[in-house]
C-alpha atoms as a PDB file:
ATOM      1  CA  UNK A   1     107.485  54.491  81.615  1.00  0.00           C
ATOM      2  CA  UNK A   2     104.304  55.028  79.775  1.00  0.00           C
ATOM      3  CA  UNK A   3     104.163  57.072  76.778  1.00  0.00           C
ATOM      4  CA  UNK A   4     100.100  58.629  76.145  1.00  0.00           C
ATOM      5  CA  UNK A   5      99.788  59.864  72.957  1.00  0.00           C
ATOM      6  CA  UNK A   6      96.281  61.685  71.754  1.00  0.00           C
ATOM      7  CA  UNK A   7      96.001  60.012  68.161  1.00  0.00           C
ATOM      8  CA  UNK A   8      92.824  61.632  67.376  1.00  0.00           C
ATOM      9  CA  UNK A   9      94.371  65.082  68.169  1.00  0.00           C
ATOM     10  CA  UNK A  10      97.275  64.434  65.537  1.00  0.00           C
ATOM     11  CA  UNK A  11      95.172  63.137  63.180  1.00  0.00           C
ATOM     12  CA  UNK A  12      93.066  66.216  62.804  1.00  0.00           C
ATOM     13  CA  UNK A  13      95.608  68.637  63.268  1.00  0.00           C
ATOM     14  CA  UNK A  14      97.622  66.742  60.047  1.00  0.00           C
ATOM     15  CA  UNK A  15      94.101  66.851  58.236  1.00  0.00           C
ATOM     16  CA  UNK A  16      94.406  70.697  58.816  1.00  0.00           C
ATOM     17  CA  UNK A  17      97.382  71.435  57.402  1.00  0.00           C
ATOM     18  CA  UNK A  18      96.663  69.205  54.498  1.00  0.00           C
ATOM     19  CA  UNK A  19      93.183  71.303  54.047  1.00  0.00           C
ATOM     20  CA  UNK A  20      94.998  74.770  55.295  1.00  0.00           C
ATOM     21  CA  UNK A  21      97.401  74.261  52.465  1.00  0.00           C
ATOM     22  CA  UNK A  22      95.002  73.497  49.485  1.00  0.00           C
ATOM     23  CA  UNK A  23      93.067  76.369  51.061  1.00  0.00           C
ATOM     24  CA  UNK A  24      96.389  78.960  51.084  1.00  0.00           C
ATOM     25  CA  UNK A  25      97.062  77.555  47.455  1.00  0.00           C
ATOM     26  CA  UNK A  26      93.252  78.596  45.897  1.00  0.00           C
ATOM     27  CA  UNK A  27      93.816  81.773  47.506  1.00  0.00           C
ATOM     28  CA  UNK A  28      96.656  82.488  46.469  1.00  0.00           C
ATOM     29  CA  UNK A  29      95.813  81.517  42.687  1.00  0.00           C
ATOM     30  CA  UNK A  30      92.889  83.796  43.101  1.00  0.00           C
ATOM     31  CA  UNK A  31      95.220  86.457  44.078  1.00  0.00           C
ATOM     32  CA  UNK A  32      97.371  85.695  40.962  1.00  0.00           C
ATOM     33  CA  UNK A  33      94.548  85.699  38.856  1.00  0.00           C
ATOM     34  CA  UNK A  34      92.882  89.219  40.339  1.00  0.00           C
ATOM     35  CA  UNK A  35      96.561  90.790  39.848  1.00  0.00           C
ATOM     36  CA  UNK A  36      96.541  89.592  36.493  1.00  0.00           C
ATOM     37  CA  UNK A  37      97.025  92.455  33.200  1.00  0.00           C
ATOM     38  CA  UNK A  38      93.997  93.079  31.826  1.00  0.00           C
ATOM     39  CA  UNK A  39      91.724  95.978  32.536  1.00  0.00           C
ATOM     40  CA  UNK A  40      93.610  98.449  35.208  1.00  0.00           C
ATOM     41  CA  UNK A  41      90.800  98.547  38.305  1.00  0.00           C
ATOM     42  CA  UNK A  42      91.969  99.669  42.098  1.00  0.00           C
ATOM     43  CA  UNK A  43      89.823  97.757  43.733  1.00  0.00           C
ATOM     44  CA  UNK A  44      90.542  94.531  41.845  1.00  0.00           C
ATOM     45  CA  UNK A  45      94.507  95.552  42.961  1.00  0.00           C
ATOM     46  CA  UNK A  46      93.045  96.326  46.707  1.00  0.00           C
ATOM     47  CA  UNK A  47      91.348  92.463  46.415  1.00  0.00           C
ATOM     48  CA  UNK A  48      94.539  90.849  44.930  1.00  0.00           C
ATOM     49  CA  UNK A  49      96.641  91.993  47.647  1.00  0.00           C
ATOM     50  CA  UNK A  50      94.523  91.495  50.702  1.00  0.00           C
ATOM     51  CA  UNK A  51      93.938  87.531  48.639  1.00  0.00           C
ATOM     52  CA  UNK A  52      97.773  87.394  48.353  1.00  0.00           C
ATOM     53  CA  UNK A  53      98.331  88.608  52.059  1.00  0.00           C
ATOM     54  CA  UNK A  54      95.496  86.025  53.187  1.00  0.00           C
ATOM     55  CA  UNK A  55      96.976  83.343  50.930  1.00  0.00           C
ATOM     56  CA  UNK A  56     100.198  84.151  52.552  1.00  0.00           C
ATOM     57  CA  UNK A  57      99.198  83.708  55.875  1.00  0.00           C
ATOM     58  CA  UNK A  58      97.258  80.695  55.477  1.00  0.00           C
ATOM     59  CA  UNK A  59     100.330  79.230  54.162  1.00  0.00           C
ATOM     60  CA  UNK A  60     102.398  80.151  57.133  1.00  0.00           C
ATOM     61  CA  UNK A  61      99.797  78.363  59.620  1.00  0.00           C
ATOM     62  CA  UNK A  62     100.000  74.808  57.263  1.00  0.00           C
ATOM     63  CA  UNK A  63     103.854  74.904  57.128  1.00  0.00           C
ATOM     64  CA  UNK A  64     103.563  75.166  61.115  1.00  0.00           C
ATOM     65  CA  UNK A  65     101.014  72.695  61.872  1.00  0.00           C
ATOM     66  CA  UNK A  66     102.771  70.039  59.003  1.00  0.00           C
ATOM     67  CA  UNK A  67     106.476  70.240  60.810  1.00  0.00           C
ATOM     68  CA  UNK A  68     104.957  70.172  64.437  1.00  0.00           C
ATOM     69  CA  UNK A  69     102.326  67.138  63.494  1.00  0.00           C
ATOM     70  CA  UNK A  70     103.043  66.014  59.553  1.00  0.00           C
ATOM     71  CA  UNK A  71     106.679  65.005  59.533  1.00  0.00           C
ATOM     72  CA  UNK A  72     107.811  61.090  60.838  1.00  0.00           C
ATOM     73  CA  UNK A  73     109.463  60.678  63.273  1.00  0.00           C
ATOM     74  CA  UNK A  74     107.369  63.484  65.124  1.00  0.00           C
ATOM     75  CA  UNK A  75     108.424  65.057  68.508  1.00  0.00           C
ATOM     76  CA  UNK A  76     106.801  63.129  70.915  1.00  0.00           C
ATOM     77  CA  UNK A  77     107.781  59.738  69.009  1.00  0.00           C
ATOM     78  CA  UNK A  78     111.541  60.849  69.240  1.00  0.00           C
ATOM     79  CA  UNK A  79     111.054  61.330  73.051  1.00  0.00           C
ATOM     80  CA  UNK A  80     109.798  58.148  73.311  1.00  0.00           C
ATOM     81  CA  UNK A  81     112.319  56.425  72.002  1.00  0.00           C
ATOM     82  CA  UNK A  82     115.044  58.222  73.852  1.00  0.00           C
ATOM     83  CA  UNK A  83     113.528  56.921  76.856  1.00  0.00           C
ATOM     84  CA  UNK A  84     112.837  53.325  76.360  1.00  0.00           C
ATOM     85  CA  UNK A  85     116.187  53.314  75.436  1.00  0.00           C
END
């Protein structure tokens, strides 16, 4: 049997969780940094928590996209070698 793998889709999709997280991690140190003490605003609270939800989020999407296509021995390589064997 034949295994077909699409490289070039694996390859980007582990460049964007590599760039998603580095992303997720300035946003979220933006977030930290808006919710820092200083001088009591609202709307620099309002930003700091919509960073930190977006931050959050974007961190969610890497962590899928690295276990599904960043990890070794991925899903489809397992497969594989179940069947040659």
């Amino acid at each position: 049997m034949k295994t077909i793998i699409n490289q070039k889709l694996i390859d980007r999709n582990k460049k964007l969780s590599m760039v998603l997280f580095f992303a997720s991690m300035a946003v979220l140190i933006f977030g930290a940094y808006l919710a820092w003490p200083g001088t009591v605003d609202v709307s620099r609270t309002v930003y700091s928590w919509i960073a930190l939800m977006i931050g959050f989020i974007l961190t969610r999407i890497s962590i899928y996209f690295t276990a599904r296509f960043g990890q070794t021995p991925r899903y489809d390589e397992v497969v594989g070698q179940v069947i040659e064997k």
